[in-house]
Structures are given as C-alpha cells and as structure tokens.
Protein backbone atom coordinates (compact mmCIF):
# COMPACT_ATOMS: atom_id res chain seq x y z
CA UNK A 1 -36.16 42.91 -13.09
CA UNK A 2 -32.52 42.37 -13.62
CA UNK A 3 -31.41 38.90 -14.25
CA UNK A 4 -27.91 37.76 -13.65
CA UNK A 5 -26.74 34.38 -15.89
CA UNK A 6 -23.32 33.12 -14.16
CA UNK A 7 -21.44 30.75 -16.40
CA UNK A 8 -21.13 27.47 -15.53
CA UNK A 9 -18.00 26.04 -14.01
CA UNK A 10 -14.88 24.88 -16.52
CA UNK A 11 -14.85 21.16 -16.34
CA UNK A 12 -11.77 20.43 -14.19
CA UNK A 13 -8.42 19.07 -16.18
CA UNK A 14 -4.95 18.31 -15.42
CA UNK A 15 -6.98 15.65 -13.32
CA UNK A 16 -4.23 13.49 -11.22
CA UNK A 17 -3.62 10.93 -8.20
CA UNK A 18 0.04 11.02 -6.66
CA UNK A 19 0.59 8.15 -6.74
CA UNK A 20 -1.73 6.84 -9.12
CA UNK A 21 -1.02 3.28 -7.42
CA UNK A 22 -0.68 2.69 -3.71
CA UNK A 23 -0.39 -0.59 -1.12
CA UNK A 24 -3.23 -0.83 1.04
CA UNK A 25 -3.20 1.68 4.13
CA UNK A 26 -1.59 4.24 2.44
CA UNK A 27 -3.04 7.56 0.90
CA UNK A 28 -2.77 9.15 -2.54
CA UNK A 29 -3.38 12.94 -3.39
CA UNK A 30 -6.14 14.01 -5.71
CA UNK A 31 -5.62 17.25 -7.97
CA UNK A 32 -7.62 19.22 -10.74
CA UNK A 33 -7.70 22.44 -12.40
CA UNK A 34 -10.59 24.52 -12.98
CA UNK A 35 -9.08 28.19 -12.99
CA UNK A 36 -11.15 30.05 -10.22
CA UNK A 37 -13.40 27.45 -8.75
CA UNK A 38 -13.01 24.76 -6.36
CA UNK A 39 -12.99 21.32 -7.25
CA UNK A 40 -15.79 18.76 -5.21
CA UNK A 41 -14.90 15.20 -5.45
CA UNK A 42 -17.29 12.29 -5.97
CA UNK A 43 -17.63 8.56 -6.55
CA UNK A 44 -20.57 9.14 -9.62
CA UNK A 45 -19.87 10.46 -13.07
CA UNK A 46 -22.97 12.30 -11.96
CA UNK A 47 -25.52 12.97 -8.68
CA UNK A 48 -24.26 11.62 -5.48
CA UNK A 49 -22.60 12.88 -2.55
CA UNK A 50 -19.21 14.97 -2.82
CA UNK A 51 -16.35 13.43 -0.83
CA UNK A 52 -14.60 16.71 0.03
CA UNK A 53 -13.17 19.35 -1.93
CA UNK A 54 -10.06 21.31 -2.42
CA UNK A 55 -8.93 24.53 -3.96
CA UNK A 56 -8.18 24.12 -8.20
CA UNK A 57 -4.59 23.07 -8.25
CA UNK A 58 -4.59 22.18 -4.42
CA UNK A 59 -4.58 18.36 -2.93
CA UNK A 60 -7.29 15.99 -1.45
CA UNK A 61 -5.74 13.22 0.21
CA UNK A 62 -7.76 9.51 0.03
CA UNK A 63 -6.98 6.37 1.27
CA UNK A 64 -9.40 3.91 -0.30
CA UNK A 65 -9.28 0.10 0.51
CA UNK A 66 -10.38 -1.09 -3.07
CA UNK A 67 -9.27 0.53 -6.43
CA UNK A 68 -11.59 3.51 -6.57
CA UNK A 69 -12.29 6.14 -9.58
CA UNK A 70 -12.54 9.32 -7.94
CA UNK A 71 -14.72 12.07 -10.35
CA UNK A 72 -13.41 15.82 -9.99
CA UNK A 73 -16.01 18.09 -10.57
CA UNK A 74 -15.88 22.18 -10.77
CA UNK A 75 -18.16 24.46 -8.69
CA UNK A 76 -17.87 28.53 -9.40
CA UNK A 77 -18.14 31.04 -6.38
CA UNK A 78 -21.28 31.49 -7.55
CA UNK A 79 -22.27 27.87 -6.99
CA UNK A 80 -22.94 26.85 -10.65
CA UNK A 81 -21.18 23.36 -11.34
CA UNK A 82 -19.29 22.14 -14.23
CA UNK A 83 -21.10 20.41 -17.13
CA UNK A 84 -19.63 17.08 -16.31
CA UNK A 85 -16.82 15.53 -14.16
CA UNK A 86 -13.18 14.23 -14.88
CA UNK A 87 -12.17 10.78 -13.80
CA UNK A 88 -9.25 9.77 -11.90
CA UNK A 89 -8.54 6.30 -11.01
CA UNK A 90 -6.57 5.08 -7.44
CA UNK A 91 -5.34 1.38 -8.13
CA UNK A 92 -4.62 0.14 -4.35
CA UNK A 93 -2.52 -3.03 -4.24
CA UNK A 94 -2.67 -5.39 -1.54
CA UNK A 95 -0.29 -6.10 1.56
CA UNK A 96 2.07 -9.44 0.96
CA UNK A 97 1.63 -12.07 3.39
CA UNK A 98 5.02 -13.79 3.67
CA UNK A 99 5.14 -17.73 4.23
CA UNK A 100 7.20 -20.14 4.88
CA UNK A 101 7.63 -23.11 3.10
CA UNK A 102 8.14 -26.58 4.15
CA UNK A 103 9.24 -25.20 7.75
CA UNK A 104 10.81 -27.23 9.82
CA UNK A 105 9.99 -26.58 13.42
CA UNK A 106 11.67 -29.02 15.72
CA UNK A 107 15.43 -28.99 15.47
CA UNK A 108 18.45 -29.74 17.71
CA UNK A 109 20.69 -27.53 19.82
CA UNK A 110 23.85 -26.33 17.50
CA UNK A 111 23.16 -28.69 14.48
CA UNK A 112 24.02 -26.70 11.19
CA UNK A 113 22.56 -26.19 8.02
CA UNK A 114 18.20 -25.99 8.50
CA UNK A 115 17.31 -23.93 5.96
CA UNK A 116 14.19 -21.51 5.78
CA UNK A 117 12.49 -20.53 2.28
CA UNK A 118 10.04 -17.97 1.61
CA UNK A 119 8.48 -16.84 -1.84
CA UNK A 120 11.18 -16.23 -4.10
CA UNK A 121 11.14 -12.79 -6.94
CA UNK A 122 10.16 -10.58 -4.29
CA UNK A 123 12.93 -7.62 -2.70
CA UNK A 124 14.53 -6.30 0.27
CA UNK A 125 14.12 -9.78 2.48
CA UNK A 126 13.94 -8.59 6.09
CA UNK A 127 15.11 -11.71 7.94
CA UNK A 128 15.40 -11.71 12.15
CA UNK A 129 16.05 -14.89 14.34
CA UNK A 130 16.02 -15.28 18.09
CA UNK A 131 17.93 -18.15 19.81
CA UNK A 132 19.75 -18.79 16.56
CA UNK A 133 22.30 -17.75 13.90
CA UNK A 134 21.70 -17.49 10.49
CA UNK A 135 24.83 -18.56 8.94
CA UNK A 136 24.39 -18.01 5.43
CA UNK A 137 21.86 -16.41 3.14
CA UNK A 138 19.11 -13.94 4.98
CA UNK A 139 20.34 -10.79 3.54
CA UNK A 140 17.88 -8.34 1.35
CA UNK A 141 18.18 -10.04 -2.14
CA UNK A 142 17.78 -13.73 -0.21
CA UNK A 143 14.74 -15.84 -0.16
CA UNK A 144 16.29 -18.52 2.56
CA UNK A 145 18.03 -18.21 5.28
CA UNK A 146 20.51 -21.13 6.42
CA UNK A 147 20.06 -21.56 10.53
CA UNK A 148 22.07 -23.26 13.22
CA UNK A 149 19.55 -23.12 16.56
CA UNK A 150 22.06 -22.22 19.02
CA UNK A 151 19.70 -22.09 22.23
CA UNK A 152 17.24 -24.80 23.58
CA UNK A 153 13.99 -24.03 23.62
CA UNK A 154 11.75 -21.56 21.67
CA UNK A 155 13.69 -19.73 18.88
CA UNK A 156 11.97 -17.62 16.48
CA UNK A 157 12.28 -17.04 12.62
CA UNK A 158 10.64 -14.27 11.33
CA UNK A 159 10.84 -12.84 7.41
CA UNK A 160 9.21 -9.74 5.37
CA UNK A 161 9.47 -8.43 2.21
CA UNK A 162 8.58 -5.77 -0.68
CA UNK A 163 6.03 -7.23 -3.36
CA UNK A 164 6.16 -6.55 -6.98
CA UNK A 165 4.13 -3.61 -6.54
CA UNK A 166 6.32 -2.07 -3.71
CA UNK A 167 3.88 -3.24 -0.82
CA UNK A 168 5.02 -4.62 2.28
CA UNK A 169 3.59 -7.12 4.98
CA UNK A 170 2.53 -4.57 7.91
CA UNK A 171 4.53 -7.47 10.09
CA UNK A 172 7.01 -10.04 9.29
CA UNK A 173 5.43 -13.67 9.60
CA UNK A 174 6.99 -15.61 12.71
CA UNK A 175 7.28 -19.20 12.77
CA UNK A 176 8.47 -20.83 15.91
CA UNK A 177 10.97 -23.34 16.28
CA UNK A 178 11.62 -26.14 19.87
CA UNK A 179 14.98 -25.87 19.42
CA UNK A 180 15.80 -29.72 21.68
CA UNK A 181 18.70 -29.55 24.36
CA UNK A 182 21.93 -31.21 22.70
C-alpha cells in the first residue's frame, strides 16, 4: 500500500483590498498569494462557507454594505487547505445625504438675494436650479448659493456633494420653492 502525504497549502500573503475603503454601492478587489494554489475566501477565521475564490495573485471583486473582514485562505490542487487564513478588512463608508438649512420656500417673482446653505467642509458642490438664477456662490468649493426666482410658480433647488471620505449622495436633494407672481 502506497501512501501519498500532499503538503498542506502556504497560508496566503500579500493579502489586499483595492481600495481598502469604499462608499456604499461600490466594489473593492480582494487579492492573495499562495504560489500554486487558489485562494477561497470566507467571512470566519475558520469553518464556514467560502465566498468565492480566485487564482493566487488574481482578483475577487465584493461589494459589502457594512465594513466586512474578508479571510483568504489557500487550497492546493490536491485539495489540502492552508493551516490558517489571512485577514483583510473592507471599511465601506456611507452615502451623504445633503440638506438644506433654514430653506426658505415661498419667495417672490425677481426679488434678489435668497440664499440657500447646505453643510459646509464638504467638496465639489453640485448646485442646479430651475425657474431661477443663481447669482452668486453655487460653484464646486460653495456651500450656498445666492437665488433670484425669476419664474412664478414651482422652481426647484437642488445640491450634492463629495463627503470627507470621497462618497457622494446617489441624488442631489431637491427642495421646492412657490416662486409668487410679481
């Protein structure tokens, strides 16, 4: 009787997520390196279910909706596993939700100067108006926008912008304005 002893599987290193942080929605790519074997991802230093798997060296692509530690763990050809697994952490940041503050929402026709705040320290302000002109402010580095209502009825203001941790509002926030007849 001839018994064959395969060695067990390198524990996998060079154990990455690009990016290591990402806004909700988004995806990062996993990678390890076990020379030879592939590499089974799991949510459990040990036991538990494997998530998928790639090649050593190659991608898996997650998109988690909490931070999650992924744990890379090495499987030969042969099917013998690695000792233990390498962690890899995923922080996911959340989506801003852009207000505004102190709105004012019933104006007159053509009367100047109604300004519109939002949170301030954030980047790239994305500021649109309908039935208006914003007449000063509302550019990317602005958290208000100055607004003379220039058509009765309904106008709209709407603003979005990039958090802190690069993330940004799926959709800008709206807030409608009766914009009175002069």
């Amino acid at each position: 009787v001839t018994v064959t002893v395969n060695p067990l599987a390198a524990v996998p290193s060079s154990v990455t997520a690009t990016p290591p942080a990402i806004c909700l929605g988004f995806s990062s790519n996993l990678s390890a390196v076990s020379a030879g074997n592939t590499i089974n991802w799991f949510l459990a230093t040990s036991g538990g279910f494997s998530q998928g798997s790639s090649a050593s060296g190659g991608n898996f692509s997650v998109s988690p909706t909490s931070t999650t530690i992924y744990y890379a763990g090495a499987v030969t050809p042969a099917g013998c596993p690695s000792p233990s697994r390498t962690p890899v952490t995923v922080t996911v940041n959340a989506l801003p939700t852009p207000t505004f503050v102190s709105p004012t929402t019933v104006v007159c026709q053509n009367v100047p100067g109604i300004v519109y705040t939002t949170q301030s320290g954030q980047s790239n302000y994305q500021w649109t108006i309908t039935g208006g002109t914003i007449t000063s402010g509302g550019g990317p580095t602005n958290n208000t926008a100055t607004v003379t209502w220039t058509s009765a009825g309904t106008g709209t203001i709407r603003v979005n912008y990039t958090n802190s941790n690069g993330c940004t509002a799926v959709s800008p926030t709206a807030q409608n304005v009766t914009v009175n007849p002069q």
